[in-house]
Protein backbone atom coordinates (compact mmCIF):
# COMPACT_ATOMS: atom_id res chain seq x y z
CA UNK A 1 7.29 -8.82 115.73
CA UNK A 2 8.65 -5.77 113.74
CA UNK A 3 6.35 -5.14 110.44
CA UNK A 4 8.45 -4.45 107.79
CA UNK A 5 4.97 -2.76 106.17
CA UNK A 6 4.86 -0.28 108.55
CA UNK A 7 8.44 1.14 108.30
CA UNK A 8 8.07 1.57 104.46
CA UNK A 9 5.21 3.27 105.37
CA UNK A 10 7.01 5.37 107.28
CA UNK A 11 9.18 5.98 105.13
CA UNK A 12 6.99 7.21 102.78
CA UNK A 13 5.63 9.20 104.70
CA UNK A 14 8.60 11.46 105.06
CA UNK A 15 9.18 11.36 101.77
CA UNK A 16 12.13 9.46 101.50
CA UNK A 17 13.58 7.06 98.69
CA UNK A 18 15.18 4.13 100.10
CA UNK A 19 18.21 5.39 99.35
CA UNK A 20 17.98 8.87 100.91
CA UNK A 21 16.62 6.59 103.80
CA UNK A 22 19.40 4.20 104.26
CA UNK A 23 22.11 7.62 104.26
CA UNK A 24 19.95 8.93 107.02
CA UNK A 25 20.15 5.67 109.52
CA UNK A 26 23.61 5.04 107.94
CA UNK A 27 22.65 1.95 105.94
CA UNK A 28 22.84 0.26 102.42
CA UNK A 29 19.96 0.82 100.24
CA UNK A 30 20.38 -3.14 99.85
CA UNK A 31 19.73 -3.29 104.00
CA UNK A 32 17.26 -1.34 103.95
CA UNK A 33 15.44 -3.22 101.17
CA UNK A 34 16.06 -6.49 102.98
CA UNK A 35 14.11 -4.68 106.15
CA UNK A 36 11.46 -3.50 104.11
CA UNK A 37 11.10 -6.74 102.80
CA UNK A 38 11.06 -8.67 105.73
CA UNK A 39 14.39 -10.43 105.06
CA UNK A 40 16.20 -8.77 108.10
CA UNK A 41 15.08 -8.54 111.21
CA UNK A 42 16.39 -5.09 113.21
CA UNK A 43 18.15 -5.54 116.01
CA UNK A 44 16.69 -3.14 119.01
CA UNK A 45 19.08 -0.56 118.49
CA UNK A 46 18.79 -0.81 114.65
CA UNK A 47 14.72 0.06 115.64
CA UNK A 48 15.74 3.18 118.12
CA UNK A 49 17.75 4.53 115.08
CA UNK A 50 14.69 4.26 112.72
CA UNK A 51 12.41 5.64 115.30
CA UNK A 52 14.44 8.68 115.90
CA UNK A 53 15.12 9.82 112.10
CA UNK A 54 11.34 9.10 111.10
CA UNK A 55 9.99 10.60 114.17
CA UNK A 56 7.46 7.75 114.76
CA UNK A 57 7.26 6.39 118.41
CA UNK A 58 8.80 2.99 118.23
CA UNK A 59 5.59 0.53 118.91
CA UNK A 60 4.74 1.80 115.52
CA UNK A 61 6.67 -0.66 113.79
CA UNK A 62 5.05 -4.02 115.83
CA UNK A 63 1.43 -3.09 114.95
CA UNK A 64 -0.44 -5.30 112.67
CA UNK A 65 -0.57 -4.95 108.80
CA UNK A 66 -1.93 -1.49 107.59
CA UNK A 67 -4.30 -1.05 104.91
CA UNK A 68 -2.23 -0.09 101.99
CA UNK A 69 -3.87 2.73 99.90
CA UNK A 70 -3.01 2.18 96.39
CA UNK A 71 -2.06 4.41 93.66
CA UNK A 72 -4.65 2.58 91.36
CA UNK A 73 -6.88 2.87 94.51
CA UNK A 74 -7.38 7.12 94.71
CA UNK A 75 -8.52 9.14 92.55
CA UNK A 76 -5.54 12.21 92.36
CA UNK A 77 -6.61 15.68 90.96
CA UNK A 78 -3.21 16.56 90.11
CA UNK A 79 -1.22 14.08 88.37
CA UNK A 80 1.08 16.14 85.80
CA UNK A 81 2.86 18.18 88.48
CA UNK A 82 3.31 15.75 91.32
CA UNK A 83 5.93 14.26 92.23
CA UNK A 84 6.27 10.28 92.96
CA UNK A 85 7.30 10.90 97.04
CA UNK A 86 4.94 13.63 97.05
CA UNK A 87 2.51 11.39 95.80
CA UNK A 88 3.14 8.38 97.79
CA UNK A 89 3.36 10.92 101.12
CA UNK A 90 -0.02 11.62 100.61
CA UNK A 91 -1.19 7.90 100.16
CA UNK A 92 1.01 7.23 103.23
CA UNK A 93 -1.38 9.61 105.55
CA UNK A 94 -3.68 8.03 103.93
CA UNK A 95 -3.28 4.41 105.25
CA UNK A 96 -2.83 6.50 108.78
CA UNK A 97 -6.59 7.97 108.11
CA UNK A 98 -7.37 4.18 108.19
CA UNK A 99 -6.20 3.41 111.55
CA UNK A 100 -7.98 6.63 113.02
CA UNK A 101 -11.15 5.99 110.98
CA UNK A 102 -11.34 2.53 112.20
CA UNK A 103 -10.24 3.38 115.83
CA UNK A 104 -13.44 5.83 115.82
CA UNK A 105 -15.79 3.55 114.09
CA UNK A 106 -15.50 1.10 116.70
CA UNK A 107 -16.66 3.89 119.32
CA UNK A 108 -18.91 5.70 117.68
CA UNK A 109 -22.16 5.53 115.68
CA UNK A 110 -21.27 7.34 111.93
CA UNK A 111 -23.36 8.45 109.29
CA UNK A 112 -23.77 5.26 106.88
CA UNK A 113 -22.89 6.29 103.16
CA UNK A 114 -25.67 7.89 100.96
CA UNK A 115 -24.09 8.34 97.99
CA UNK A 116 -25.34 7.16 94.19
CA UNK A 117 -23.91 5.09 91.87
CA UNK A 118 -23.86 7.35 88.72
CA UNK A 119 -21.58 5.87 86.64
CA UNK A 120 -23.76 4.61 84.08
CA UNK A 121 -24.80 8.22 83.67
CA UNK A 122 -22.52 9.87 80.83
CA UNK A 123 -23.24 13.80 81.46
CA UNK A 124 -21.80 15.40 84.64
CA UNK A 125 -23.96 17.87 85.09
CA UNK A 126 -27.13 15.75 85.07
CA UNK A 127 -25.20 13.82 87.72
CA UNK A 128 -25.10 16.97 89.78
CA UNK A 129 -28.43 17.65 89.60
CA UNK A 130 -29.73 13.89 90.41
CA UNK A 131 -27.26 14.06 93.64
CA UNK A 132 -28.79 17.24 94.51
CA UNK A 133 -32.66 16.10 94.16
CA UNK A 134 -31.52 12.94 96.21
CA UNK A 135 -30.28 14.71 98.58
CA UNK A 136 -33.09 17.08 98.91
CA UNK A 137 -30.51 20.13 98.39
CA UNK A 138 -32.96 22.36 95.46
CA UNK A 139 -30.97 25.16 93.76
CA UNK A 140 -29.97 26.66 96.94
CA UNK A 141 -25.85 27.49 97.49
CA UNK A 142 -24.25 24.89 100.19
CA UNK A 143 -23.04 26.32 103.27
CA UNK A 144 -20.37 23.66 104.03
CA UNK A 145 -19.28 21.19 101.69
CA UNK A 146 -17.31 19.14 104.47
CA UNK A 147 -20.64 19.29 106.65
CA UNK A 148 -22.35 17.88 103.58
CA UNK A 149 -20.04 15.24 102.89
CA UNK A 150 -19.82 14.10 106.71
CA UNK A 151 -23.69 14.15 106.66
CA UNK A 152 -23.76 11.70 103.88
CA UNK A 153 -21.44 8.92 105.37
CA UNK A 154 -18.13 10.45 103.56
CA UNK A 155 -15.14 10.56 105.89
CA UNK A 156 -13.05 13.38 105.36
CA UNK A 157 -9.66 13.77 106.38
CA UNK A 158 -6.84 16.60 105.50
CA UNK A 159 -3.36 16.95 104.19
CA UNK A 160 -1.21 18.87 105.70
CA UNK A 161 1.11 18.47 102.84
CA UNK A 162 2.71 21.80 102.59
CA UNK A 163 2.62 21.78 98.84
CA UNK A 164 0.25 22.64 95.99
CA UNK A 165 1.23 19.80 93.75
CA UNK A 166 -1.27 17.25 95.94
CA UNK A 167 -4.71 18.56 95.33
CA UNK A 168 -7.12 16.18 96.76
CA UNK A 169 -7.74 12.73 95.98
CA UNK A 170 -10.67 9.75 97.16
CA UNK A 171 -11.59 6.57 97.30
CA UNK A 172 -13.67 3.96 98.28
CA UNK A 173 -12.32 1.25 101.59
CA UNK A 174 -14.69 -1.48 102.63
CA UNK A 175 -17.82 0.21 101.45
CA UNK A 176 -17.08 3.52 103.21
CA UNK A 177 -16.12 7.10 100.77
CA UNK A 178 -13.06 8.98 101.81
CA UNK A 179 -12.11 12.14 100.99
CA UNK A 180 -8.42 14.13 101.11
CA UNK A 181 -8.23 17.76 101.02
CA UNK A 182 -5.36 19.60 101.15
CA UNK A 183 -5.40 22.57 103.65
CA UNK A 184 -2.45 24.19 101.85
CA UNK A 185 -5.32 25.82 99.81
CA UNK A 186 -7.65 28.47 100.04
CA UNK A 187 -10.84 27.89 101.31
CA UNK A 188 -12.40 28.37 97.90
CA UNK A 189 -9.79 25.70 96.17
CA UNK A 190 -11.00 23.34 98.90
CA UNK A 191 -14.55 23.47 98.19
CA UNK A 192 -14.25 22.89 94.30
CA UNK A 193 -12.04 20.05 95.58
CA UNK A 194 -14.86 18.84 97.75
CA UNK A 195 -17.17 18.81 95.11
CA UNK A 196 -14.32 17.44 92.59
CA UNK A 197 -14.10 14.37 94.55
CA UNK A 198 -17.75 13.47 95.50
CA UNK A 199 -17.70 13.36 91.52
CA UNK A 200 -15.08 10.82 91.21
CA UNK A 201 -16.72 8.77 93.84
CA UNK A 202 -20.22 8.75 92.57
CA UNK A 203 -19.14 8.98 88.72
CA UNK A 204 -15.86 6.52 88.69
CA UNK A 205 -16.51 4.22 91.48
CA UNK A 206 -16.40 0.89 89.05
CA UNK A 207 -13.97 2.12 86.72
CA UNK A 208 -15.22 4.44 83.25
CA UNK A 209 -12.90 7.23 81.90
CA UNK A 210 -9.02 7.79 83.35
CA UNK A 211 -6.62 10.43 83.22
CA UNK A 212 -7.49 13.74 81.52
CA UNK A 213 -11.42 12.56 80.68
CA UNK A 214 -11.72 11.49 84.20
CA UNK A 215 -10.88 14.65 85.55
CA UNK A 216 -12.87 17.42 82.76
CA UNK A 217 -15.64 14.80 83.99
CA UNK A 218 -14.90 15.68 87.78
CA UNK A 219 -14.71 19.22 87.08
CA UNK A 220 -18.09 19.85 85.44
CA UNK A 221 -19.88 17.94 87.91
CA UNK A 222 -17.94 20.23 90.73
CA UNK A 223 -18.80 23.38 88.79
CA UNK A 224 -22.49 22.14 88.22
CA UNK A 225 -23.09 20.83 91.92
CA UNK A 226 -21.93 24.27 93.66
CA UNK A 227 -22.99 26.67 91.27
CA UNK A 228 -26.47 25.27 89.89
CA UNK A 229 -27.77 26.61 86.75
CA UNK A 230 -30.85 28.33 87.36
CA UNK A 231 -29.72 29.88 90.60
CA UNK A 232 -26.49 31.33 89.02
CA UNK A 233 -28.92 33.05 85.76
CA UNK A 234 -31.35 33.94 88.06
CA UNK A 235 -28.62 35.86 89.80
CA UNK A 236 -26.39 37.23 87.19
CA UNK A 237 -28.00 37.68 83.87
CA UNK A 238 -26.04 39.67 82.64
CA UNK A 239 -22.02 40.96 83.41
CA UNK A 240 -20.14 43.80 82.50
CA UNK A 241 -16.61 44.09 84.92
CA UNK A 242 -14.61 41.66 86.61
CA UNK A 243 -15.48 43.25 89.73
CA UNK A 244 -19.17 41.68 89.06
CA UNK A 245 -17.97 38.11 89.67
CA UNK A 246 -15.87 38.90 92.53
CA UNK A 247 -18.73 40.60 94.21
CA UNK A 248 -21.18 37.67 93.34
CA UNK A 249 -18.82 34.71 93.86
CA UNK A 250 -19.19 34.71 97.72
CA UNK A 251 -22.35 33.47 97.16
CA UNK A 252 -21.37 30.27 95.65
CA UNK A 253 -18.34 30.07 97.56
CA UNK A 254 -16.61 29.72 95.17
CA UNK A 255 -13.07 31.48 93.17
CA UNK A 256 -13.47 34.54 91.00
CA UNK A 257 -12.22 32.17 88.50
CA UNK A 258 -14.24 29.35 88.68
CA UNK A 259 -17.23 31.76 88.78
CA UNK A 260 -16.34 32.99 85.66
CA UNK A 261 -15.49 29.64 84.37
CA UNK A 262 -19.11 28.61 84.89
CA UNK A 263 -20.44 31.62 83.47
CA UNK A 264 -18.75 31.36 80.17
CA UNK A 265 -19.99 27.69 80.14
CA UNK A 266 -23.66 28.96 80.50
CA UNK A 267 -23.16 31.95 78.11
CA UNK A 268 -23.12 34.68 80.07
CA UNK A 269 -19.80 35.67 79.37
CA UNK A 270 -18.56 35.18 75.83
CA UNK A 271 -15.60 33.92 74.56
CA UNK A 272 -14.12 37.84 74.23
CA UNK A 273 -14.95 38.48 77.77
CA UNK A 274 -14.31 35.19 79.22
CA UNK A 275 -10.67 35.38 77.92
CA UNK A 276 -10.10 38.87 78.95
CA UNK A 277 -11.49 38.30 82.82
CA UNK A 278 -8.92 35.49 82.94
CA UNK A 279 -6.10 37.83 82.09
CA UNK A 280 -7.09 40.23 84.50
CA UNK A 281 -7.17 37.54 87.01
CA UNK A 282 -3.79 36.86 86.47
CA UNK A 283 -2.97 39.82 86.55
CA UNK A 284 -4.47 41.09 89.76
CA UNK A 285 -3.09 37.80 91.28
CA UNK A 286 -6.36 36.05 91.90
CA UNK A 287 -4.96 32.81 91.14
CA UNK A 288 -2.61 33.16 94.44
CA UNK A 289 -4.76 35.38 96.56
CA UNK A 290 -8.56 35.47 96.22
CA UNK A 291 -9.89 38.45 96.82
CA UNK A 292 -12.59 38.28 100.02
CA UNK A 293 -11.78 34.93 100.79
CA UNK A 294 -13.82 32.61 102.78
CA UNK A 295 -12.97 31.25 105.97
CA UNK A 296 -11.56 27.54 105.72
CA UNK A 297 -14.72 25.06 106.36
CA UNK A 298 -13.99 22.84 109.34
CA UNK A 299 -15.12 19.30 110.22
CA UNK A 300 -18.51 18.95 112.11
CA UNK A 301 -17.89 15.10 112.78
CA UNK A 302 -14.20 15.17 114.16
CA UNK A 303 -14.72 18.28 116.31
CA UNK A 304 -17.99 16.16 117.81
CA UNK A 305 -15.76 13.12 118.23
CA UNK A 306 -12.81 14.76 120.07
CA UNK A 307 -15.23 16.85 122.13
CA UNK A 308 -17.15 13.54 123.09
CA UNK A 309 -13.56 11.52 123.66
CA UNK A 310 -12.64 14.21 126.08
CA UNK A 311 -15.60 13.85 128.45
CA UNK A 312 -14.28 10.25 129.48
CA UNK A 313 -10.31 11.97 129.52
CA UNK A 314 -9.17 10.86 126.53
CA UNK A 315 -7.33 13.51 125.07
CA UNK A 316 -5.58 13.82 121.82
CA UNK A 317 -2.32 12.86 122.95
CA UNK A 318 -4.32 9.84 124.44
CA UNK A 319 -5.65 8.87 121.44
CA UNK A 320 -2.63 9.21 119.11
CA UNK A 321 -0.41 7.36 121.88
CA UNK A 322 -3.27 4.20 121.76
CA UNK A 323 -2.66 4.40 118.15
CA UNK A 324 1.17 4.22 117.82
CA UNK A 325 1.25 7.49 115.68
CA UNK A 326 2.95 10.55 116.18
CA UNK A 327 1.09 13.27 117.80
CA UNK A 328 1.20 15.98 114.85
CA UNK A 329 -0.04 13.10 112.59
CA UNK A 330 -3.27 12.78 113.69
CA UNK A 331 -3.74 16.62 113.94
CA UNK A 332 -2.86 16.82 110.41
CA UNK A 333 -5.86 14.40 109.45
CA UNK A 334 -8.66 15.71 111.50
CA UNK A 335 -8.03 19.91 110.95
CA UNK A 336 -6.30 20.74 113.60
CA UNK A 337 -10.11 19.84 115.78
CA UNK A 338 -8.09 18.12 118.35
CA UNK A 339 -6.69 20.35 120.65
CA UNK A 340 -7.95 19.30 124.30
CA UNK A 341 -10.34 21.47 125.86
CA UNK A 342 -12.15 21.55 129.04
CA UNK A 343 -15.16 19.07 128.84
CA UNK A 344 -18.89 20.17 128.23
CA UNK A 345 -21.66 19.99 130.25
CA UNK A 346 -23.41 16.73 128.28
CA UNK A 347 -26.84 18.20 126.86
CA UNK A 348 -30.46 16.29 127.50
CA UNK A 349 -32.21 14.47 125.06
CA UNK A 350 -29.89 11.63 122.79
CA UNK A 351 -27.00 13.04 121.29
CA UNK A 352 -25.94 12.82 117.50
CA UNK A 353 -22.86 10.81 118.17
CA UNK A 354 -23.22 7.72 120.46
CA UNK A 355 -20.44 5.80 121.81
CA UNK A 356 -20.86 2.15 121.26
């Protein structure tokens, strides 16, 4: 039977109001309430109509309920300047994220979660460093932070949202972490955002601060995780140009100004200087262009998945077409890993990912 879940999903997912939706097929807004509500049932042509203006294939719409992802649910970085279809977009891929996830669970062996519960602990920063010393990471800079997160049981997915209003956001489904970054950022922005978000998971998982609080929490544990204190002195005691963080952030991986944000929150920059390097930020248009940027991190775990679907000829169109969802869907969640290529020789020995 049609699920009237699923084409509000839709909906949302294309950012459309139901009225802007019901001038597109031609409709009411009181029809298309009464579809969306499960009052009227479409007649076939009715369904061709909505397939062809929301651009999903049809057999999307008789699928079984979807997990809804709920505002109250995730964890959104930016709140102030997004808007309500931009933010119910985003929670629209995600529900999508949960049909993919689950399709791949069911095939594959995946790294069970290994993340603490800190949120009885009330300083971020002491969160950091217990996550760190669980996870045997030291003082050293990390290489990936989407590797990391994989490694721990985290399933991350992107956002292809076109827009800088949607951040990131997380939550927790059934046990399992999920992370959402938006690849309409620099490869810096998305590690901070990384790290941002394994805070609100570990720190906010049962609840504790909201809003503003919630987030200053989120962003000292992010600046404390990927730039540890004693690496960070040991490395620049002392600063005397701009052009000192810039040449020492690449270590980190991290922006100019989060660098410099950190630094000023150790003491190695005072308030005189601190203020001043954030000036000449803006003015040298760091903000919108950082200055020897990083290549964007990929995902280890999607890019093993897709290689290990295509040795038994599933192929991404395959997959996407077993799933009901448009093609350029699922390449938005998995960053862009799932282009077909020619199958690899299988190597000896038991590989990482197992089918079931």
């Amino acid at each position: 039977m049609f699920n009237p879940q699923r084409l509000s999903l839709a909906r949302k997912r294309r950012r459309l109001s139901s009225k802007g939706f019901a001038e597109l097929i031609g409709m009411s807004p009181v029809t298309v309430t009464r579809l969306e509500s499960g009052n009227n049932e479409p007649d076939p042509t009715t369904i061709d109509l909505i397939s062809k203006k929301l651009k999903f294939p049809k057999e999307f719409f008789y699928g079984g309920d979807i997990d809804d992802l709920e505002r109250g649910a995730a964890s959104f970085r930016s709140l102030s300047s997004m808007t309500a279809r931009e933010r119910d977009a985003a929670l629209a891929s995600g529900s999508l994220a949960y049909l993919l996830s689950d399709y791949v669970a069911e095939r594959f062996n995946l790294p069970e979660p290994k993340l603490i519960d800190l949120s009885h602990e009330r300083d971020p920063a002491a969160a950091a460093r217990t996550i760190r010393q669980a996870w045997a990471l030291g003082e050293q800079p990390i290489s990936s932070m989407i590797k990391l997160l994989e490694s721990k049981g985290v399933r991350v997915f992107s956002l292809a949202e076109n827009t800088k209003n949607v951040d990131a956001f997380s939550c927790w489904r059934n046990g399992v972490p999920y992370v959402f970054l938006n690849t309409f950022k620099s490869a810096e922005r998305s590690r901070l955002d990384a790290a941002h978000e394994l805070a609100h998971l570990v720190l906010h998982k049962h609840g504790g601060p909201q809003g503003r609080d919630a987030e200053l929490e989120a962003n000292s544990f992010a600046s404390s995780f990927l730039m540890p204190k004693a690496d960070v002195l040991s490395r620049i005691p002392f600063v005397g140009r701009l052009d000192d963080v810039v040449a020492a952030k690449r270590r980190w991986g991290v922006s100019t100004a989060a660098l410099a944000y950190r630094l000023h929150k150790l003491g190695v920059l005072s308030d005189w200087q601190y203020r001043t390097f954030c000036i000449q930020i803006n003015q040298r248009g760091y903000r919108t262009a950082e200055p020897n940027g990083l290549p964007r991190e990929e995902s280890v775990l999607w890019k093993k998945v897709f290689t290990e679907l295509w040795t038994d000829r599933i192929s991404k169109s395959q997959v996407a077409a077993q799933l009901h969802l448009p093609a350029d869907e699922l390449e938005n969640l998995v960053f862009g890993l799932t282009s077909d290529v020619a199958p690899p020789e299988r190597a000896k020995g038991r590989p990482s990912l197992k089918a079931v």
